[in-house]
N, C-alpha and C. Protein backbone atom coordinates (compact mmCIF):
# COMPACT_ATOMS: atom_id res chain seq x y z
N UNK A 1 -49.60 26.43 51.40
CA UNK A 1 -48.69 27.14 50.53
C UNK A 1 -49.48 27.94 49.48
N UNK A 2 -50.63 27.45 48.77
CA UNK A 2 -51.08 28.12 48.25
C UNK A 2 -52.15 29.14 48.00
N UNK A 3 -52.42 29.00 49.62
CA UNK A 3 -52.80 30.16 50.12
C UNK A 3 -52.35 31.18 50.71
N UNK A 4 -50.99 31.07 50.80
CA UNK A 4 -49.91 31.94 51.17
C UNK A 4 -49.75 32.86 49.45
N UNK A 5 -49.62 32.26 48.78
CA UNK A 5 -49.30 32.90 47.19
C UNK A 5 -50.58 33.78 46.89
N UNK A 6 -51.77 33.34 47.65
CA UNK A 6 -53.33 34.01 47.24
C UNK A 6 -53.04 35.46 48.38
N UNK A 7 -52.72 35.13 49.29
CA UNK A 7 -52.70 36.43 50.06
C UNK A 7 -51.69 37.15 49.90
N UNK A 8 -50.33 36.44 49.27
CA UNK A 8 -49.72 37.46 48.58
C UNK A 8 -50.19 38.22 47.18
N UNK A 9 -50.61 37.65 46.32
CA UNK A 9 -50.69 38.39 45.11
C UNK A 9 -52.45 39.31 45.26
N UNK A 10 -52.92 39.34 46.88
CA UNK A 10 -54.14 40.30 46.68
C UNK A 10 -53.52 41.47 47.73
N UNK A 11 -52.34 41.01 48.30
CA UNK A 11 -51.98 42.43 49.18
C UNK A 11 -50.32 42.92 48.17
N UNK A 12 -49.99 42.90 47.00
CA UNK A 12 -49.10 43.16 46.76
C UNK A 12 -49.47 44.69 45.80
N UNK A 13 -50.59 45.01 45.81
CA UNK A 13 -50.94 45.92 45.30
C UNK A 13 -50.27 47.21 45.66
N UNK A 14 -49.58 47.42 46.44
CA UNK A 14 -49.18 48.30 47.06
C UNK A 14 -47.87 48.44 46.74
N UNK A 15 -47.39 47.33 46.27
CA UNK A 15 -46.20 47.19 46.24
C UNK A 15 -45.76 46.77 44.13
N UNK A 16 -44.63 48.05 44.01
CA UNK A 16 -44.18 47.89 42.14
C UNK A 16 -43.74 47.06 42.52
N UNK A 17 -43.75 45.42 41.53
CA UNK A 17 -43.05 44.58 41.27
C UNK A 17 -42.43 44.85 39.72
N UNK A 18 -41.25 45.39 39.63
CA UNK A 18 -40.92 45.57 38.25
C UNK A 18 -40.17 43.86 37.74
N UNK A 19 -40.36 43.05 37.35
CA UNK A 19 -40.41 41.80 37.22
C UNK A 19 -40.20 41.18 35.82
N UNK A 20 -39.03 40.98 34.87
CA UNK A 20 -39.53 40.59 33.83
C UNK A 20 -39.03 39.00 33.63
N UNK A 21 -39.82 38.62 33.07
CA UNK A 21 -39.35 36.69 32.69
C UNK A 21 -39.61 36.74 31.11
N UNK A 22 -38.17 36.44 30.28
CA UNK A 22 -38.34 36.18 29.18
C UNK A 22 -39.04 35.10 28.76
N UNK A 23 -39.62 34.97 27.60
CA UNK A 23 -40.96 34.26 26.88
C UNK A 23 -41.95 33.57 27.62
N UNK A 24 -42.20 35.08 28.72
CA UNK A 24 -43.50 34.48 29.52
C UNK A 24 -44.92 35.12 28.63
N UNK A 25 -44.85 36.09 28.13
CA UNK A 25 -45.85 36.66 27.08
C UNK A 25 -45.93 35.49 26.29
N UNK A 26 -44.70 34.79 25.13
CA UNK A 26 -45.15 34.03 24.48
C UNK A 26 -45.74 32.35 24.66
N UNK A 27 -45.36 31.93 26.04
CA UNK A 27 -45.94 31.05 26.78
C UNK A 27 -47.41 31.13 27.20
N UNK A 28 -47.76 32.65 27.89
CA UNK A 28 -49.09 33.07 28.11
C UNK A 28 -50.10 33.07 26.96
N UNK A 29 -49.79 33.56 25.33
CA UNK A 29 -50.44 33.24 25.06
C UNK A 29 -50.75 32.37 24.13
N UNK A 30 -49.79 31.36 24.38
CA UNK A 30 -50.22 30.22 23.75
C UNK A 30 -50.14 29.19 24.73
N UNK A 31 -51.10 29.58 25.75
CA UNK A 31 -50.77 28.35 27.19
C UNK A 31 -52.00 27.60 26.54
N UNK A 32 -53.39 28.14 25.95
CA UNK A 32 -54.54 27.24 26.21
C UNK A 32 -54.18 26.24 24.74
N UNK A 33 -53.43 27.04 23.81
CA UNK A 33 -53.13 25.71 22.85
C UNK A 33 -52.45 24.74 23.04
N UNK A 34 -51.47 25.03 24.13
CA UNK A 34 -50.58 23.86 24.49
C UNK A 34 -51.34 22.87 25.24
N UNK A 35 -52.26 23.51 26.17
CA UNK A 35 -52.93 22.67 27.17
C UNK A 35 -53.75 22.14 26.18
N UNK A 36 -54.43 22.26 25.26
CA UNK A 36 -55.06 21.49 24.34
C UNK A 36 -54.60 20.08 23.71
N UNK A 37 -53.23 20.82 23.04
CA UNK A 37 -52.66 20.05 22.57
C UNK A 37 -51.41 19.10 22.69
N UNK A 38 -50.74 19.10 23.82
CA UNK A 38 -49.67 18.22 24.35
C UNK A 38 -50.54 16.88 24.31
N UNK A 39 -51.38 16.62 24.90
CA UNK A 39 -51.79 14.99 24.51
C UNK A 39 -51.96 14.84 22.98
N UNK A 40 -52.38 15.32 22.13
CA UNK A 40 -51.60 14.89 20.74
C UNK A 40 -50.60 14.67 20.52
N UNK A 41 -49.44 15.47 20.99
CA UNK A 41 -48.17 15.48 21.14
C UNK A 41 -47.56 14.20 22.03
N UNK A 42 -48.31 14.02 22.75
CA UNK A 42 -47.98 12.87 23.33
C UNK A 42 -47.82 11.39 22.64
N UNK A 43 -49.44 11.89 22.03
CA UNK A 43 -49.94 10.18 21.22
C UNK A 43 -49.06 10.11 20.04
N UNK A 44 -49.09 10.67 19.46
CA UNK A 44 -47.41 11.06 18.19
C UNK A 44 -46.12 10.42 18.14
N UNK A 45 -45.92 11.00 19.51
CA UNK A 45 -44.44 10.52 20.18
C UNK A 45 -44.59 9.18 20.55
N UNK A 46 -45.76 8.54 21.22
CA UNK A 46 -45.69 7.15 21.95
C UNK A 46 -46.01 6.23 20.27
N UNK A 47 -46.49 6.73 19.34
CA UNK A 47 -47.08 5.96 17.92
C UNK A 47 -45.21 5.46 17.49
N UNK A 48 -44.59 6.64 17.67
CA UNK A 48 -43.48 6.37 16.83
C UNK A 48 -42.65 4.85 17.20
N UNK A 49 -42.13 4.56 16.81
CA UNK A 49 -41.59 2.87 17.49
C UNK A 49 -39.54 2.92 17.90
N UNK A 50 -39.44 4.19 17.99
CA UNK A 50 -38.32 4.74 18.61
C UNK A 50 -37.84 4.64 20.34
N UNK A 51 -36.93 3.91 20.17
CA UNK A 51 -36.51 3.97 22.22
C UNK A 51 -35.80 5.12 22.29
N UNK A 52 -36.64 6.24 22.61
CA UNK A 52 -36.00 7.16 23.25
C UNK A 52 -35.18 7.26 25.18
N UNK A 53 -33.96 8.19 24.84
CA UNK A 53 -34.59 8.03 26.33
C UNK A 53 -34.97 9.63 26.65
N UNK A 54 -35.11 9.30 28.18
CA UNK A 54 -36.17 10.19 28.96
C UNK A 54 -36.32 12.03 28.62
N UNK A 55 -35.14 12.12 28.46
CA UNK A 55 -35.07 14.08 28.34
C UNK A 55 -35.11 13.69 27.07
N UNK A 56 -35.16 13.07 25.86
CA UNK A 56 -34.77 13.09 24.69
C UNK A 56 -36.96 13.16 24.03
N UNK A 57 -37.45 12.07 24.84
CA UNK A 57 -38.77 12.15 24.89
C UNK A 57 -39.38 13.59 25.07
N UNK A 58 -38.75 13.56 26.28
CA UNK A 58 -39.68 15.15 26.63
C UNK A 58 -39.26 16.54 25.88
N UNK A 59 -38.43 16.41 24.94
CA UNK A 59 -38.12 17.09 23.92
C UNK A 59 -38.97 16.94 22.59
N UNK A 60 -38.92 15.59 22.30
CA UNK A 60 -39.78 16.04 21.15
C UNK A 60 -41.03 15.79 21.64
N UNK A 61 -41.78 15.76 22.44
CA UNK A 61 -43.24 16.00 23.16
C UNK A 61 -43.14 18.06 23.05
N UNK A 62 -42.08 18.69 23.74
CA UNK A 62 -42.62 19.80 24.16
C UNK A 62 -42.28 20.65 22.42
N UNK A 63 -41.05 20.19 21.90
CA UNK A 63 -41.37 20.87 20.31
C UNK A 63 -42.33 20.33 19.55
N UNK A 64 -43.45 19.20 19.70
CA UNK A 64 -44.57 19.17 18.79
C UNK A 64 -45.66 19.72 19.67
N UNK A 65 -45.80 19.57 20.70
CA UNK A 65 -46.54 20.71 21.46
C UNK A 65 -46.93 21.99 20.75
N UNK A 66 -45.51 23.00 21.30
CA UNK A 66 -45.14 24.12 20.96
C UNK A 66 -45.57 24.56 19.35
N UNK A 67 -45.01 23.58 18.58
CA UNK A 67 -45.48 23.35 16.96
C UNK A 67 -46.83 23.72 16.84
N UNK A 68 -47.53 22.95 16.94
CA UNK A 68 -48.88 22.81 17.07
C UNK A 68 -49.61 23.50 17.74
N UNK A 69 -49.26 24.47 19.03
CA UNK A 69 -49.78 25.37 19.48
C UNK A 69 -49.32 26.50 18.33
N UNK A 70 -47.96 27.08 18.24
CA UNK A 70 -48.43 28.33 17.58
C UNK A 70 -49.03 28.35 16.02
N UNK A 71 -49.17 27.22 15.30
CA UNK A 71 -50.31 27.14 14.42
C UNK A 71 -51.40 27.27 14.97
N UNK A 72 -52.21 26.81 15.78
CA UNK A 72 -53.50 27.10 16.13
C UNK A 72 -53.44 28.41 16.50
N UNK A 73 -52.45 28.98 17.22
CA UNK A 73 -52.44 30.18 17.34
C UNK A 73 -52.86 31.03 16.15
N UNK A 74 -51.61 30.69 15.50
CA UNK A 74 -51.45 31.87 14.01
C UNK A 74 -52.95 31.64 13.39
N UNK A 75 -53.47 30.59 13.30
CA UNK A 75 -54.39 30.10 12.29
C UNK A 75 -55.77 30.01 12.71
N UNK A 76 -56.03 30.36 13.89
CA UNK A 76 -57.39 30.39 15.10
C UNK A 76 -57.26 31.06 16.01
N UNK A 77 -56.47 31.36 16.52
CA UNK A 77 -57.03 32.44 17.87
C UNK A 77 -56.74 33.83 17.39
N UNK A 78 -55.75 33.74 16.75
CA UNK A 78 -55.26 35.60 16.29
C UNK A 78 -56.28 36.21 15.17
N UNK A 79 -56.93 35.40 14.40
CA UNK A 79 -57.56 35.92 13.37
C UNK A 79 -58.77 36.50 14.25
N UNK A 80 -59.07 35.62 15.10
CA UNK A 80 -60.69 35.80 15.65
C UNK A 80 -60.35 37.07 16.75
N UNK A 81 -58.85 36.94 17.17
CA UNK A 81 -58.94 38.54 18.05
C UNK A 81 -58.78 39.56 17.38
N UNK A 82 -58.24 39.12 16.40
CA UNK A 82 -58.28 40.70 15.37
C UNK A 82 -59.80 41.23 14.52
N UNK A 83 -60.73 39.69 14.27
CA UNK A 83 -62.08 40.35 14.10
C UNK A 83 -62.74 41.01 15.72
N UNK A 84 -62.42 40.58 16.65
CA UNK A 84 -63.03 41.48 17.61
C UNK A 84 -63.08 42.25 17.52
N UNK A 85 -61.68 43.44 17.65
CA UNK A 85 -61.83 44.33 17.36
C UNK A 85 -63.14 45.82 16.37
N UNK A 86 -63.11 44.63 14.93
CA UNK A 86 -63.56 45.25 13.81
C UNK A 86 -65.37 44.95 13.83
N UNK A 87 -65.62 43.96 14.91
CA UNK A 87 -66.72 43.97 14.88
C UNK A 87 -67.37 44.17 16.21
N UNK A 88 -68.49 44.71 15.50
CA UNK A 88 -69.74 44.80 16.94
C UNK A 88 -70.70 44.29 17.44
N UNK A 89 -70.74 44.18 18.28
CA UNK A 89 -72.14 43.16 19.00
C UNK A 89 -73.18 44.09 19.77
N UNK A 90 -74.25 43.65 19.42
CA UNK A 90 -75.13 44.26 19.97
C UNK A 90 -75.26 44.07 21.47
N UNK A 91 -75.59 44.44 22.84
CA UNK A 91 -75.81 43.98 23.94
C UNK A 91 -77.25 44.12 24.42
């Protein structure tokens, strides 16, 4: 199967996919903070001494996630792409 998805997305070149999925930009770029940080989010949620149940868990796991990603966002990744820009590196 997922080499079926590899030979699709290297022969689709040919082909406009006009395609839009709402808050896939804002998912994209805050995927590597989430992937960072959901096991914090995890250990948080399991510390608390609350019987949740199951969808109620995975709710507040994915809003302290989410939390915590777009701070690192706002507060670490955006500053340092906006000095890219302004600065230069020698090669």
């Amino acid at each position: 199967m997922f080499g079926a998805w590899i030979i699709f997305a290297n022969s689709s070149d040919r082909i406009s996919w006009n395609i839009y999925f709402p808050g896939a930009n804002y998912v994209a770029t805050r995927s590597y903070a989430i992937y960072l940080l959901h096991p914090d989010a995890i250990a948080i949620t399991n510390r608390l001494s609350f019987e949740l149940p199951f969808i109620a868990y995975l709710c507040v796991i994915l809003f302290l996630s989410l939390a915590a990603a777009e701070a690192l966002y706002r507060t670490v990744e955006l500053p340092f792409m906006n000095m890219r820009s302004k600065v230069r590196v020698a090669a």
